[in-house]
PDB file of N, CA and C in Angstrom:
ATOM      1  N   UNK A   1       7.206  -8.358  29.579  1.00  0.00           N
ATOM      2  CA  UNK A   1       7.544  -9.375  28.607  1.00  0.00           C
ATOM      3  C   UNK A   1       7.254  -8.840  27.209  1.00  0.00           C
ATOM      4  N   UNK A   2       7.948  -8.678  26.149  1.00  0.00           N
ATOM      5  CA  UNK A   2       8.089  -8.620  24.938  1.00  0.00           C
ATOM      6  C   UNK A   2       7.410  -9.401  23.759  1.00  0.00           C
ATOM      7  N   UNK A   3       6.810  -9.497  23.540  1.00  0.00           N
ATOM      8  CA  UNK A   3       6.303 -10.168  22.228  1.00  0.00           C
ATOM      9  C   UNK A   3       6.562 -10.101  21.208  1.00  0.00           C
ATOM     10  N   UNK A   4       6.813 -10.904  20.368  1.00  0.00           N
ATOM     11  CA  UNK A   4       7.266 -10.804  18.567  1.00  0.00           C
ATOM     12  C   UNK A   4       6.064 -10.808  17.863  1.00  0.00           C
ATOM     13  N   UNK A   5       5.728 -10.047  16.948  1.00  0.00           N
ATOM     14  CA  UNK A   5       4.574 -10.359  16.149  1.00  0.00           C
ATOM     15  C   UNK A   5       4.991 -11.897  15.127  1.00  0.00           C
ATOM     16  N   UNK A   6       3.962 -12.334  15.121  1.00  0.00           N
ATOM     17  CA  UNK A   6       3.509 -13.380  14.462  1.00  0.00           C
ATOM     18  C   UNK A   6       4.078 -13.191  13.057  1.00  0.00           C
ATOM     19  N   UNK A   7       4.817 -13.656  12.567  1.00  0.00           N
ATOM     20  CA  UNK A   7       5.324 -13.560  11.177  1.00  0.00           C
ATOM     21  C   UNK A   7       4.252 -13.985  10.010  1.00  0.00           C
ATOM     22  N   UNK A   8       3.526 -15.123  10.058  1.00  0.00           N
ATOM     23  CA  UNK A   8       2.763 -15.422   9.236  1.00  0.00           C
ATOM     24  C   UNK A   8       1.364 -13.926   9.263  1.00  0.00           C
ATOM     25  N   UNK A   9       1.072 -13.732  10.255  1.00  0.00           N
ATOM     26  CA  UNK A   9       0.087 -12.607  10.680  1.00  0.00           C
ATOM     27  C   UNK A   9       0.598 -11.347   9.884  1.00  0.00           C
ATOM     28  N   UNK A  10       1.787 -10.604  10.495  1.00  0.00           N
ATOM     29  CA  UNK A  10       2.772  -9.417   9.520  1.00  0.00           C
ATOM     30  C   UNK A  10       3.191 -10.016   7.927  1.00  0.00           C
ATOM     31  N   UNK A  11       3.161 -11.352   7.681  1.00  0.00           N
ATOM     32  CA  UNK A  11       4.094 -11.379   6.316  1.00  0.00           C
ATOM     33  C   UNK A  11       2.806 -11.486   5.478  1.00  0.00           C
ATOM     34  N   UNK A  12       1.418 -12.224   6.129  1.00  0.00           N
ATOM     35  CA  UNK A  12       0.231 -12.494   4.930  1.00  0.00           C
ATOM     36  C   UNK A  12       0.235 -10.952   4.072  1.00  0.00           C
ATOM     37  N   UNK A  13      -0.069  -9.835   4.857  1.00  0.00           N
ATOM     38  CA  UNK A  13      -0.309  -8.884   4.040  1.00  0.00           C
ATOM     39  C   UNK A  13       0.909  -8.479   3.418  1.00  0.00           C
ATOM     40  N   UNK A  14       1.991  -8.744   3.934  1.00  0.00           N
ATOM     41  CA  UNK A  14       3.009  -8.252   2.965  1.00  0.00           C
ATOM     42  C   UNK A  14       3.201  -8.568   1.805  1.00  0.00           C
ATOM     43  N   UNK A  15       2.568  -9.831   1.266  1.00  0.00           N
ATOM     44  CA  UNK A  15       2.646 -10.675   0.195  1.00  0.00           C
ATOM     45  C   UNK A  15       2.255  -9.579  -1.082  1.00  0.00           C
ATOM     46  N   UNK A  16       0.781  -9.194  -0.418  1.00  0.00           N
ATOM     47  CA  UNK A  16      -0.041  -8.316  -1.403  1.00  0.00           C
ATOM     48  C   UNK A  16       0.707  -6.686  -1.411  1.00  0.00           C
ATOM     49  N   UNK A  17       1.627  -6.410  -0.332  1.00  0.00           N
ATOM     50  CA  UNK A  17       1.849  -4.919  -0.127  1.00  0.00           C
ATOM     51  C   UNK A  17       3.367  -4.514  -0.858  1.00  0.00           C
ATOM     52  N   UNK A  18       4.239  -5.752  -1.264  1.00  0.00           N
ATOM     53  CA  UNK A  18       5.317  -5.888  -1.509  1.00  0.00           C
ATOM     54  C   UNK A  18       5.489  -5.422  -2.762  1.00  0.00           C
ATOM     55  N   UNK A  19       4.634  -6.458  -3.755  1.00  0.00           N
ATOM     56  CA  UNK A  19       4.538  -6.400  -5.109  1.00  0.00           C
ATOM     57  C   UNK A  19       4.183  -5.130  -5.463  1.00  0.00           C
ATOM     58  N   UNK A  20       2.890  -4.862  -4.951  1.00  0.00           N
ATOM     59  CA  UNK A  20       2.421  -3.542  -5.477  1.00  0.00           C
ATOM     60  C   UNK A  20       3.587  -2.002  -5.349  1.00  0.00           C
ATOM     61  N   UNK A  21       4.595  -2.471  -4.133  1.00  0.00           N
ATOM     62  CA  UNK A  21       4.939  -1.277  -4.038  1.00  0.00           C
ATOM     63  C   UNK A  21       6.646  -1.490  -5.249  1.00  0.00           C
ATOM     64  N   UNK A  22       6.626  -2.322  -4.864  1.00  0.00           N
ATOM     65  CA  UNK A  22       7.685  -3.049  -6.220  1.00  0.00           C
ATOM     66  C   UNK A  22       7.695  -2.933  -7.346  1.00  0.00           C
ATOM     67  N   UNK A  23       6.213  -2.940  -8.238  1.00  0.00           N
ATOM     68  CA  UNK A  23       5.894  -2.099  -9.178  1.00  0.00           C
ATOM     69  C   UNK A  23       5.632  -0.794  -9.667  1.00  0.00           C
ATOM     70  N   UNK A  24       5.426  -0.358  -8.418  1.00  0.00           N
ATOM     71  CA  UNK A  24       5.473   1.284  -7.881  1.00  0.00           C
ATOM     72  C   UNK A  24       6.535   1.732  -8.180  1.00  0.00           C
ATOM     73  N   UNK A  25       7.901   1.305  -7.398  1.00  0.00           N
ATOM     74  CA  UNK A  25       9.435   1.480  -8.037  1.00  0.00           C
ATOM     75  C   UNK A  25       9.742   1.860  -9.112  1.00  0.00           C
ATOM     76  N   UNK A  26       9.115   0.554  -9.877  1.00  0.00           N
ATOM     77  CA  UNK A  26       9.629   0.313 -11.167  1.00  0.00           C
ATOM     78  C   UNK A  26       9.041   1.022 -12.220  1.00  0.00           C
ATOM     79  N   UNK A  27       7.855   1.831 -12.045  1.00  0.00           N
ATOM     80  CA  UNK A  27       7.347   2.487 -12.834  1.00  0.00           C
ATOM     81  C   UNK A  27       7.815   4.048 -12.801  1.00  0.00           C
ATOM     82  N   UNK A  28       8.535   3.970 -11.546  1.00  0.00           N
ATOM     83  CA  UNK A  28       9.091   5.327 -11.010  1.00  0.00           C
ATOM     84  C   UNK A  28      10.843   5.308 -11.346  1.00  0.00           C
ATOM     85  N   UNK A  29      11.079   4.038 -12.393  1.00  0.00           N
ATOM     86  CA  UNK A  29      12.658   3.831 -13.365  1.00  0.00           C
ATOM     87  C   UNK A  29      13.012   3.013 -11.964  1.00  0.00           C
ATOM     88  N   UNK A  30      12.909   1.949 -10.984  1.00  0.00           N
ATOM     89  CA  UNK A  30      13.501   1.336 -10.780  1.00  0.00           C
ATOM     90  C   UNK A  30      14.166   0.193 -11.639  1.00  0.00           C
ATOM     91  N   UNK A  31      15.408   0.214 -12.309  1.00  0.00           N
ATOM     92  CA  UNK A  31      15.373  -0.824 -13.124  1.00  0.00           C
ATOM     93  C   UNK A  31      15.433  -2.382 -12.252  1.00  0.00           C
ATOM     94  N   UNK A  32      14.707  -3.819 -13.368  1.00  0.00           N
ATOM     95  CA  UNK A  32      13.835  -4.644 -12.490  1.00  0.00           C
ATOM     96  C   UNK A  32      15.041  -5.827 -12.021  1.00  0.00           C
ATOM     97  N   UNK A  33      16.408  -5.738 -12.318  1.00  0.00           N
ATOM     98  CA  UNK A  33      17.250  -6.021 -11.406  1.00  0.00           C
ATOM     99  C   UNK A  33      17.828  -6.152 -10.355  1.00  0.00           C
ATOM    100  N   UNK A  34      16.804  -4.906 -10.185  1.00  0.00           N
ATOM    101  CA  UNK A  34      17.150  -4.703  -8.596  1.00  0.00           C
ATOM    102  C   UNK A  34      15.919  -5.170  -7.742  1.00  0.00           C
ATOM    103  N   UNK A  35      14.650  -5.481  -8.487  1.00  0.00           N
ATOM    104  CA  UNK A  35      13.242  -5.285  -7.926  1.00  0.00           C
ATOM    105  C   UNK A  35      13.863  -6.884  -6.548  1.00  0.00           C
ATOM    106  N   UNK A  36      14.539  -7.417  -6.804  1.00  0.00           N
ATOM    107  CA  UNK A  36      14.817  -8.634  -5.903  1.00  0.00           C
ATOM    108  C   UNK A  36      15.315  -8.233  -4.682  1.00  0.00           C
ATOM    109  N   UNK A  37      16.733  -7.608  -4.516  1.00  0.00           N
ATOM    110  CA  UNK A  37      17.136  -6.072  -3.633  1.00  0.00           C
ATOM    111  C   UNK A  37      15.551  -5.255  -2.646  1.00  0.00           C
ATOM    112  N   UNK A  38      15.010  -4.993  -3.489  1.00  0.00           N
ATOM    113  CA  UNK A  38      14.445  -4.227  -3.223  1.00  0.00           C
ATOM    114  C   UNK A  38      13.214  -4.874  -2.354  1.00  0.00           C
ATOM    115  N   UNK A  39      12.347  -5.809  -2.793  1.00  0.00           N
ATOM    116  CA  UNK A  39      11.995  -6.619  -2.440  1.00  0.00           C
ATOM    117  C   UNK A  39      12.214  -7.155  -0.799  1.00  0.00           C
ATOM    118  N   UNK A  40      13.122  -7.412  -0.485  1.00  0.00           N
ATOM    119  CA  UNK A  40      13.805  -7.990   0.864  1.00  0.00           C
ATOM    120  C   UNK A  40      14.349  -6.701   1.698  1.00  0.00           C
ATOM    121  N   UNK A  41      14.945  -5.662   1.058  1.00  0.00           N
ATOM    122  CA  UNK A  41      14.816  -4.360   1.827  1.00  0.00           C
ATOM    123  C   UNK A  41      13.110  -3.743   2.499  1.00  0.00           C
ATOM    124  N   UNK A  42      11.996  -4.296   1.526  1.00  0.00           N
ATOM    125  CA  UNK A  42      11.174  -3.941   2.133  1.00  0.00           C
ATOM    126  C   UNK A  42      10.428  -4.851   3.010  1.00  0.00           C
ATOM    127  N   UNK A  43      10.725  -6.067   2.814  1.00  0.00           N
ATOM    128  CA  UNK A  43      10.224  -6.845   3.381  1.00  0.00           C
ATOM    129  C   UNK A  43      10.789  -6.885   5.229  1.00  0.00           C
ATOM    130  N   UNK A  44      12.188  -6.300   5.046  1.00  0.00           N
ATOM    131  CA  UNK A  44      12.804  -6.158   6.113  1.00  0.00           C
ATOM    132  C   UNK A  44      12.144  -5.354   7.057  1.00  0.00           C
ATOM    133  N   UNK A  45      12.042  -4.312   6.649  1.00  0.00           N
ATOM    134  CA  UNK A  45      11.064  -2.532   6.947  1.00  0.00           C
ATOM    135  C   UNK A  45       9.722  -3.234   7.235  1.00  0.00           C
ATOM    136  N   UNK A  46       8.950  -3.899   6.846  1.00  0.00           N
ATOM    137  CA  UNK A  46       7.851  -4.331   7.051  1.00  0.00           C
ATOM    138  C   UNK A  46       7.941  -5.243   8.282  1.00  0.00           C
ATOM    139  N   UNK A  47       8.906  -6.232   8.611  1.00  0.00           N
ATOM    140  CA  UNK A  47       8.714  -6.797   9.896  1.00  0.00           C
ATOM    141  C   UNK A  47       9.389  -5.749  10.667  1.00  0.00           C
ATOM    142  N   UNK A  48       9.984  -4.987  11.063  1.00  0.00           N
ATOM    143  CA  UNK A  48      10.969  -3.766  11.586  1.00  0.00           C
ATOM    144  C   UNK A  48       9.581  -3.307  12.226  1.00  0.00           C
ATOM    145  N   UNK A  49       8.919  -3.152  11.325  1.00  0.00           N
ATOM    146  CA  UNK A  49       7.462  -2.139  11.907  1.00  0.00           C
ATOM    147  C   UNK A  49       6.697  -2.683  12.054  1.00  0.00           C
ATOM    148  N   UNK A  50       6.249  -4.171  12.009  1.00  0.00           N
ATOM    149  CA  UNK A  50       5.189  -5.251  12.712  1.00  0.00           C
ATOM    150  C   UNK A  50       5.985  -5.770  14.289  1.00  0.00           C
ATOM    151  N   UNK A  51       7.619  -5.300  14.057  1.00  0.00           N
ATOM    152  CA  UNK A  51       7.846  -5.550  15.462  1.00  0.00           C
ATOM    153  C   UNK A  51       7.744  -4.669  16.763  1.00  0.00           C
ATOM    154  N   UNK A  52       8.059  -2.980  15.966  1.00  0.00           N
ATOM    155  CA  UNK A  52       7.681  -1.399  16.330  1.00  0.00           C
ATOM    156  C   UNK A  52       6.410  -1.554  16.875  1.00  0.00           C
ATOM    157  N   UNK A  53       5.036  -2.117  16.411  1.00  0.00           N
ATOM    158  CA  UNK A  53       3.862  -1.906  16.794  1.00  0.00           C
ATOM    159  C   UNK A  53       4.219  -2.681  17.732  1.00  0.00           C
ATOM    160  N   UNK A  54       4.326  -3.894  18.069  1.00  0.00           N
ATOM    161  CA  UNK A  54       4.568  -5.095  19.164  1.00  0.00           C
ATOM    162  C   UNK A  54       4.792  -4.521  20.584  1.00  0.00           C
ATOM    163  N   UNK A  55       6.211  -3.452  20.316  1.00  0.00           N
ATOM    164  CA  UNK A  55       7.165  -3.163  21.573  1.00  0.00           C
ATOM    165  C   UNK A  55       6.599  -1.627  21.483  1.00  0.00           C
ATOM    166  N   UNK A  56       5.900  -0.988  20.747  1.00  0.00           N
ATOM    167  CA  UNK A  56       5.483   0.191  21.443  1.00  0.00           C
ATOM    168  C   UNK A  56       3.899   0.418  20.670  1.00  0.00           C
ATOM    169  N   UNK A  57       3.904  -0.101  21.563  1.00  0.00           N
ATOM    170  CA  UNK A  57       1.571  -0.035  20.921  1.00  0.00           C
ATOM    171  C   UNK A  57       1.402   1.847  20.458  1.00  0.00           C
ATOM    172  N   UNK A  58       2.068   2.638  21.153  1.00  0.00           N
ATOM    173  CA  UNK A  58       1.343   4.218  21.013  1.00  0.00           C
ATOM    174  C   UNK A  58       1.911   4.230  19.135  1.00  0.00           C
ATOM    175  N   UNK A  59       2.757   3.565  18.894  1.00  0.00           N
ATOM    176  CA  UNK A  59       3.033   3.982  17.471  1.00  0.00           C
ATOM    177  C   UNK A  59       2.294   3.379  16.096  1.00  0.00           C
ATOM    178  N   UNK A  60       1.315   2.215  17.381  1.00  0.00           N
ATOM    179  CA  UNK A  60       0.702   1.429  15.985  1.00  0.00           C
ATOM    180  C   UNK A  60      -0.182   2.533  15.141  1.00  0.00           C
ATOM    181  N   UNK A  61      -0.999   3.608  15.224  1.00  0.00           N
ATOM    182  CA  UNK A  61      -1.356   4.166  14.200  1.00  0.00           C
ATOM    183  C   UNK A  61      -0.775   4.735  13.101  1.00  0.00           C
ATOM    184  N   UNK A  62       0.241   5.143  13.760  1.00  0.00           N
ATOM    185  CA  UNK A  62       1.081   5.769  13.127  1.00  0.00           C
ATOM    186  C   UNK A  62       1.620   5.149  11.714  1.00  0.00           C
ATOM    187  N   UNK A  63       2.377   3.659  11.753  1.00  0.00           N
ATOM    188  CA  UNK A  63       2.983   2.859  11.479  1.00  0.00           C
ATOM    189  C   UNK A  63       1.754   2.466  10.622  1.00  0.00           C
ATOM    190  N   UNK A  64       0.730   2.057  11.322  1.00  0.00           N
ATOM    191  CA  UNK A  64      -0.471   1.198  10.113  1.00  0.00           C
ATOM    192  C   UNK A  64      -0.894   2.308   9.212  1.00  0.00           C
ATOM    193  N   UNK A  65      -1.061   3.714   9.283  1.00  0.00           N
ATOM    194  CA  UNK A  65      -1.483   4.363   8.132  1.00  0.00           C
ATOM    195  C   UNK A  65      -0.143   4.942   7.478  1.00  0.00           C
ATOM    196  N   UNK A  66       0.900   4.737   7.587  1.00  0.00           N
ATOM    197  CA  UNK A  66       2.017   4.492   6.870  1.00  0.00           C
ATOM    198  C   UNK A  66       2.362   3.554   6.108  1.00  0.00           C
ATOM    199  N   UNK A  67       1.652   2.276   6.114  1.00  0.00           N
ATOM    200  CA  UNK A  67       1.756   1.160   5.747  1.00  0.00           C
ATOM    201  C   UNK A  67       0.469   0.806   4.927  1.00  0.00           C
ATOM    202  N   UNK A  68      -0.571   1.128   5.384  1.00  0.00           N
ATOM    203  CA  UNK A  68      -1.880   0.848   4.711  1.00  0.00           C
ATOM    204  C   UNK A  68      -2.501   1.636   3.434  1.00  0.00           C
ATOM    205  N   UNK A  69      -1.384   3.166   4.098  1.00  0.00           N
ATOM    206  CA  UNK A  69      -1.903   4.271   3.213  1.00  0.00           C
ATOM    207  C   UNK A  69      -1.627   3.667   1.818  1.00  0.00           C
ATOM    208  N   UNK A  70      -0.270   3.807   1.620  1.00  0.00           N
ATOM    209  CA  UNK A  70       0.264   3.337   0.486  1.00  0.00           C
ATOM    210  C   UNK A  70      -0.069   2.334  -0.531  1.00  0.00           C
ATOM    211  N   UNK A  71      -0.662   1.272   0.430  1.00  0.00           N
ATOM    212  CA  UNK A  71      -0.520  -0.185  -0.631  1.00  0.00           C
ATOM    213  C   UNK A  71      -2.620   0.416  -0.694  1.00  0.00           C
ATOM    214  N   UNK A  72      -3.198   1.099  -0.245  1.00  0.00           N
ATOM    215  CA  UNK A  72      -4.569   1.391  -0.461  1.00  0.00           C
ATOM    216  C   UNK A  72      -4.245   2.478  -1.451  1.00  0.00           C
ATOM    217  N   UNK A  73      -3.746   3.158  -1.907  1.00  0.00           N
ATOM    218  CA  UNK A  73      -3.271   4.557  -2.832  1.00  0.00           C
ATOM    219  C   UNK A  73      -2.781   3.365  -3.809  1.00  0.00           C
ATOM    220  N   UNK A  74      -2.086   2.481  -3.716  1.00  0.00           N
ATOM    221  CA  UNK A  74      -1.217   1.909  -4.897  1.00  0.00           C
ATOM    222  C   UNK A  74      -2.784   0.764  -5.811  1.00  0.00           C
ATOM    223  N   UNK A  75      -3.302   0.007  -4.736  1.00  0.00           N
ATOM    224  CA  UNK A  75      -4.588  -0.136  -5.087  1.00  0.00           C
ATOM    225  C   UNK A  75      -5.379   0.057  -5.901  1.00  0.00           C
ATOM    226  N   UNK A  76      -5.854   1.369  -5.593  1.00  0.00           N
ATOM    227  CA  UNK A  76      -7.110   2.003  -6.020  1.00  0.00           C
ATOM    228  C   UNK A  76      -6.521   2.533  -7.417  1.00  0.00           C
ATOM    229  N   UNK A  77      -4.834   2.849  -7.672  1.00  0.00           N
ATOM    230  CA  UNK A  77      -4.500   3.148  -9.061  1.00  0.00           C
ATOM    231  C   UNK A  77      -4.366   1.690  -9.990  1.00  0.00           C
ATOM    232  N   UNK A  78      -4.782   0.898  -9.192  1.00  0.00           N
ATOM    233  CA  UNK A  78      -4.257  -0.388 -10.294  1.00  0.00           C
ATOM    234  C   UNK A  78      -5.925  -0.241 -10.658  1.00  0.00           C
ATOM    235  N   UNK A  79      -6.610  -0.673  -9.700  1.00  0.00           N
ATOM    236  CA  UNK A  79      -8.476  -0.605  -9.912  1.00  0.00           C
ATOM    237  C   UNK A  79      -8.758   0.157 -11.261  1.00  0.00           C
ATOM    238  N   UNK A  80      -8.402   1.631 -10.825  1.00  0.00           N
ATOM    239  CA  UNK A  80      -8.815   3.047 -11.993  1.00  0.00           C
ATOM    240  C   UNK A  80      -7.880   2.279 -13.151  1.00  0.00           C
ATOM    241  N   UNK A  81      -6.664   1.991 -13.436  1.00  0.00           N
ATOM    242  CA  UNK A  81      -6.267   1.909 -14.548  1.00  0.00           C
ATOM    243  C   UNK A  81      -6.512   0.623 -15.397  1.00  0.00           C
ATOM    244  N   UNK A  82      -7.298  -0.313 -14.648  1.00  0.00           N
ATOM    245  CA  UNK A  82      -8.038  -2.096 -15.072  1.00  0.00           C
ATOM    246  C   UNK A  82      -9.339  -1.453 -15.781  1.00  0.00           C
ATOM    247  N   UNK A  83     -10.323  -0.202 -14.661  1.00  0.00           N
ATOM    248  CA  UNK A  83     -11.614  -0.251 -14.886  1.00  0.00           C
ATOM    249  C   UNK A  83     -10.902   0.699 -16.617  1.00  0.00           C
ATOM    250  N   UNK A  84     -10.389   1.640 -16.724  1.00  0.00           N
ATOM    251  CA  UNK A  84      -9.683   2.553 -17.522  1.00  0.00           C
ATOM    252  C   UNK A  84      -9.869   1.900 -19.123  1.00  0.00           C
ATOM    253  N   UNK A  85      -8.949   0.319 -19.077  1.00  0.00           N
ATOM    254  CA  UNK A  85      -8.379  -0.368 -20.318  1.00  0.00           C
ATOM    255  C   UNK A  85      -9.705  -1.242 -20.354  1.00  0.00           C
ATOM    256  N   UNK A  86     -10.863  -1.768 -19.331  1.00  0.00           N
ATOM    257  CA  UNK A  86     -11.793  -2.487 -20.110  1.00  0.00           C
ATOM    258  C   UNK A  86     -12.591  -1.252 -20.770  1.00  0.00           C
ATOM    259  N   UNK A  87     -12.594  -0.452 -20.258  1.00  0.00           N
ATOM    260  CA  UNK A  87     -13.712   0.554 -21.151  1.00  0.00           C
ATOM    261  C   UNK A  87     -13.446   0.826 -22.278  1.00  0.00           C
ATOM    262  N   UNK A  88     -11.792   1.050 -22.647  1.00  0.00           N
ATOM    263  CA  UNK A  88     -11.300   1.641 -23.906  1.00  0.00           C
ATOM    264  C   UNK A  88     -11.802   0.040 -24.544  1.00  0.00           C
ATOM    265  N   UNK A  89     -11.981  -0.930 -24.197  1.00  0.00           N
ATOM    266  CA  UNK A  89     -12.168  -2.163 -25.022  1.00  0.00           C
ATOM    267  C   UNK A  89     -13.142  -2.477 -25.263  1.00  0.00           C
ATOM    268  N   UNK A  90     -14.367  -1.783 -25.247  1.00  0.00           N
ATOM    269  CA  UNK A  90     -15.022  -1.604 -25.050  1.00  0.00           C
ATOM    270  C   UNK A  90     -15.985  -1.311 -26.080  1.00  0.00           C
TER     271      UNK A  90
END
């Protein structure tokens, strides 16, 4: 029997993983017309691979540090560049 992952379970973190990588884009010249496009393309990819882990468990590592890496790398540059601008204000 097959299971679907839980959408609310896969979409909570997407909330936080979306944006960040959305701004990621856009700092990389996505122009922000498209950030809506883009947005729902990833959001797509994100249940695609909350359903991948579901129907084949050997790939969940794989898939979660593909997924975790990123929005933890995208993270830790928003952190450094917050802690960055209070200091210059400083």
């Amino acid at each position: 029997m097959s299971e679907t992952p839980n959408p609310i379970i896969a979409g909570v973190p997407a909330l936080f993983a979306i944006p960040l990588l959305i701004q990621a884009l856009k700092s990389l010249g996505l122009p922000s017309r498209f950030a809506p496009l883009a947005s729902m393309v990833l959001g797509i990819i994100w249940m695609l691979a909350a359903q991948a882990i579901v129907a084949w468990p050997g790939v969940a590592p794989w898939l979660t540090g593909l997924i975790i890496g990123p929005i933890v790398g995208l993270a830790a540059t928003g952190a450094y560049s917050a802690v960055k601008s209070a200091a210059k204000g400083n």
